[in-house]
Protein backbone atom coordinates (compact mmCIF):
# COMPACT_ATOMS: atom_id res chain seq x y z
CA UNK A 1 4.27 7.66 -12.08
CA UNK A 2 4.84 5.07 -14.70
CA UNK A 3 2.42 2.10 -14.51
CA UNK A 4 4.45 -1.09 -13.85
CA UNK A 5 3.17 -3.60 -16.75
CA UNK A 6 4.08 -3.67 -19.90
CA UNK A 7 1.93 -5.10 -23.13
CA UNK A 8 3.83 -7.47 -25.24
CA UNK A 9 2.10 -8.99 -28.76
CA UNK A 10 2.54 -12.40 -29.40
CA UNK A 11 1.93 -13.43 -33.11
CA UNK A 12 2.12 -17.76 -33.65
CA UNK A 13 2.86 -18.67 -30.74
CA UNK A 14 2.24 -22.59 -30.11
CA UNK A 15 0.82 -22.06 -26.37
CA UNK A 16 -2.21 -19.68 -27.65
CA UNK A 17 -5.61 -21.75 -29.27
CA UNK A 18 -5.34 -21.90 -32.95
CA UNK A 19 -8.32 -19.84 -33.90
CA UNK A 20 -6.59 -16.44 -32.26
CA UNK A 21 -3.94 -15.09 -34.67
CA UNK A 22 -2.11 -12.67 -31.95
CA UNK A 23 -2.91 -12.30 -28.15
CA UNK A 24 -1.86 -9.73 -26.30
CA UNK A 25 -0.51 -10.61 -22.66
CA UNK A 26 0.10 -8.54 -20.10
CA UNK A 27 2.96 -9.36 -17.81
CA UNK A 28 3.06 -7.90 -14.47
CA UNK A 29 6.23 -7.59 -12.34
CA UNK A 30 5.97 -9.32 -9.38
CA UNK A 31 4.94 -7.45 -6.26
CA UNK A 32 8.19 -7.20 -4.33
CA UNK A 33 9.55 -5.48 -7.41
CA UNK A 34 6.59 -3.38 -7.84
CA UNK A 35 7.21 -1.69 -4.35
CA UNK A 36 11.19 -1.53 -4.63
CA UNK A 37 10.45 0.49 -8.03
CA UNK A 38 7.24 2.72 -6.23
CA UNK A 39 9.96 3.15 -2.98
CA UNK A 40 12.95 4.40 -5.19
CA UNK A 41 11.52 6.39 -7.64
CA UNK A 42 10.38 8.39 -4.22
CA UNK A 43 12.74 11.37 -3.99
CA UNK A 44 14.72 12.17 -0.81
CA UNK A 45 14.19 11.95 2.05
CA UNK A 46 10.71 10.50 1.32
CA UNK A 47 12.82 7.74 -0.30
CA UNK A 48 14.92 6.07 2.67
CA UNK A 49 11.97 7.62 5.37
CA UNK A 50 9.39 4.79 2.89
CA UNK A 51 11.77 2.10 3.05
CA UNK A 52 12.82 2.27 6.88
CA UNK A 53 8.60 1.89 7.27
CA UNK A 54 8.59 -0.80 4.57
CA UNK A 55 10.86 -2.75 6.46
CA UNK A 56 9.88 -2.02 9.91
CA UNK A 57 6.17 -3.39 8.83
CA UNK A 58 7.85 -6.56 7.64
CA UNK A 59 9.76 -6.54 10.94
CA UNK A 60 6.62 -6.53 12.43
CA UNK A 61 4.36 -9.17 10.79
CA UNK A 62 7.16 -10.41 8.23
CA UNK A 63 5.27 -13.31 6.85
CA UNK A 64 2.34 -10.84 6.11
CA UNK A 65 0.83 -10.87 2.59
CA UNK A 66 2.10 -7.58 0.40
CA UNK A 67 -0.12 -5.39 -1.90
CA UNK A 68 0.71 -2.55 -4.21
CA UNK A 69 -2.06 -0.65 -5.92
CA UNK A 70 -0.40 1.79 -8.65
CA UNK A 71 -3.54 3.95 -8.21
CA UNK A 72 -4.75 4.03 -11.38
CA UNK A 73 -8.22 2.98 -11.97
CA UNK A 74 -9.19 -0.03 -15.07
CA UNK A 75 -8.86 2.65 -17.80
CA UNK A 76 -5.55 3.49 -16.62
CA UNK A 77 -6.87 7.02 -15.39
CA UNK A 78 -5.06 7.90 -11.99
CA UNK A 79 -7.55 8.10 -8.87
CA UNK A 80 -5.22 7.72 -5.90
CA UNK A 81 -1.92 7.79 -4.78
CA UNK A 82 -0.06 4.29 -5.36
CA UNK A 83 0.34 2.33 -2.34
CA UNK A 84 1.83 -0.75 -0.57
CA UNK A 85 -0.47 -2.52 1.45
CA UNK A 86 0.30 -5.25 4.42
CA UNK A 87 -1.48 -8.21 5.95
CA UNK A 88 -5.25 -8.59 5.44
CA UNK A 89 -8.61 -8.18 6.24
CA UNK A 90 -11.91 -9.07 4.61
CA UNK A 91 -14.18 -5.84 3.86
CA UNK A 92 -18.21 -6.74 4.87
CA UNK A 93 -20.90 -4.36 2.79
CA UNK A 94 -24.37 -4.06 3.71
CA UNK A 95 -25.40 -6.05 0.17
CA UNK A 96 -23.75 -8.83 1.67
CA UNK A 97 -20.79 -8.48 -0.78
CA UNK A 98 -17.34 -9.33 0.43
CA UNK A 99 -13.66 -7.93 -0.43
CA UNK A 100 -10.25 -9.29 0.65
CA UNK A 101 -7.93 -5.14 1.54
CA UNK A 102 -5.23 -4.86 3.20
CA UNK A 103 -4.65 -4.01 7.44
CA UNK A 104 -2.02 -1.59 6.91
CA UNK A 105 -0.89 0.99 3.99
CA UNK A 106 1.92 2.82 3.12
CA UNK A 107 1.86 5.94 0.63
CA UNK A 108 3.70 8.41 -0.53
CA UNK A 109 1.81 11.80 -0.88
CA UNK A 110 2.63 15.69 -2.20
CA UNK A 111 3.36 16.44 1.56
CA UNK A 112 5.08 13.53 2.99
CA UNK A 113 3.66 10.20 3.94
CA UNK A 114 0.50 8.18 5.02
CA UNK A 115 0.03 5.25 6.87
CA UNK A 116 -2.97 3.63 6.83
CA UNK A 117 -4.90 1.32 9.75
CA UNK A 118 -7.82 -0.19 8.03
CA UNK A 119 -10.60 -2.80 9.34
CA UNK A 120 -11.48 -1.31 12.68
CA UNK A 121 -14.84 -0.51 13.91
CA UNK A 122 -13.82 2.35 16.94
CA UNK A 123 -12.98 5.38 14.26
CA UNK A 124 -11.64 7.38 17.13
CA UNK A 125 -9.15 4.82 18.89
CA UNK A 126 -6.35 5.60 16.68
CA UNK A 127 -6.34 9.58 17.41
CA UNK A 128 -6.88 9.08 20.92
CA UNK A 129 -4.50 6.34 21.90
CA UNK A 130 -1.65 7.48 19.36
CA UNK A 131 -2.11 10.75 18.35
CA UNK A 132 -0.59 12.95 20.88
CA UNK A 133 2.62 10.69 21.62
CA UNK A 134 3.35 10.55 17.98
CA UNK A 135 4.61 13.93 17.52
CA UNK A 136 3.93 16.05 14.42
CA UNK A 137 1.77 13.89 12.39
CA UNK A 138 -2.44 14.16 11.66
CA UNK A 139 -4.49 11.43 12.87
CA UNK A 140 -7.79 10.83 12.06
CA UNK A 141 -9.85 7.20 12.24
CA UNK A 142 -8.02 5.48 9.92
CA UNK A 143 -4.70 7.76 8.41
CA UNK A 144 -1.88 8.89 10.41
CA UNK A 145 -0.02 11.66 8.43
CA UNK A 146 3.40 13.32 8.47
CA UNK A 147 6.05 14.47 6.54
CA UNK A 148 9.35 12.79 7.39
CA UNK A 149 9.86 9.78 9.81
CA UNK A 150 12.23 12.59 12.10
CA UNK A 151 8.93 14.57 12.83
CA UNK A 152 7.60 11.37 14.98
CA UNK A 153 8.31 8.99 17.55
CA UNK A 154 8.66 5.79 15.55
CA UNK A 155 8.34 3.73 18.56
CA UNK A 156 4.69 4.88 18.55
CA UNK A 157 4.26 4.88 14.83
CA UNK A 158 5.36 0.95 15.47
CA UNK A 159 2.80 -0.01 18.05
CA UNK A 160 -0.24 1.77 15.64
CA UNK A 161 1.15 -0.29 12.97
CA UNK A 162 1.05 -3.65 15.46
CA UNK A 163 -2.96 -2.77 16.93
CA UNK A 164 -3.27 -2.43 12.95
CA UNK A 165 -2.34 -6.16 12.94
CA UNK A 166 -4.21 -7.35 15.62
CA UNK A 167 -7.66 -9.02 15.00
């Protein structure tokens, strides 16, 4: 997967401080592009099955704040999946230290798809309120996995993604 920036030199340029003789900038593409270029390189089915969930999950909270992590680490080396994230939550560590995540994920994996429901406490709510009515898809406390949207019932897929939502 091809990381979405590109590096661009600028030599005497009148907007950089006069003691630097080139800068480099990094420009970033905005986020909705990032995830229309993550969703379409995708091949099909995995393709249209991402975008029906991307827009579903705006259907659902559509003024939600959008993420997209290309999974790549700050040296560039690749350490997950890429993935677009929804809505958010603010992550509490036992130093004290504080991080602003998203609720809900979307990835594309080697076997199909992941959605993620981040930022609740009961680990075992997901698997035992969703898991059976959601057809052929793995659900553990946080990850509900499958391989194409026809293998589940969306309608359930939809209210894990709305409890993902809720505060």
């Amino acid at each position: 997967m091809k990381r979405y920036c590109q590096r661009l030199t600028i030599k005497n340029s009148n907007q950089r401080p006069a003691k630097q003789s080139t800068c480099d900038l990094i420009f970033y593409m905005n986020i909705q592009e990032q995830i229309k270029n993550y969703i379409t390189s995708q091949p099909e089915p995995k393709r249209s099955d991402m975008q029906a969930l991307h827009e579903l999950t705006l259907q659902v909270l559509p003024t939600c704040k959008l993420w997209f992590n290309d999974g790549k680490n700050g040296e560039g080396k690749t350490v997950a999946n890429p993935n677009i994230g929804y809505g958010f939550y603010t992550i509490k560590y036992a130093d004290g230290t504080t991080r602003e995540f998203y609720q809900i994920g979307l990835s594309a994996n080697k076997t199909g798809i992941s959605v993620y429901i981040l930022g609740k406490e009961d680990k075992t709510y997901l698997a035992k309120t969703f898991g059976k009515k959601l057809g052929k898809a793995s659900v553990t406390g946080y990850c509900i996995k499958f391989k194409t949207l026809k293998d589940i019932n969306i309608d359930t897929l939809e209210a894990a993604i709305r409890y993902g939502f809720e505060t």
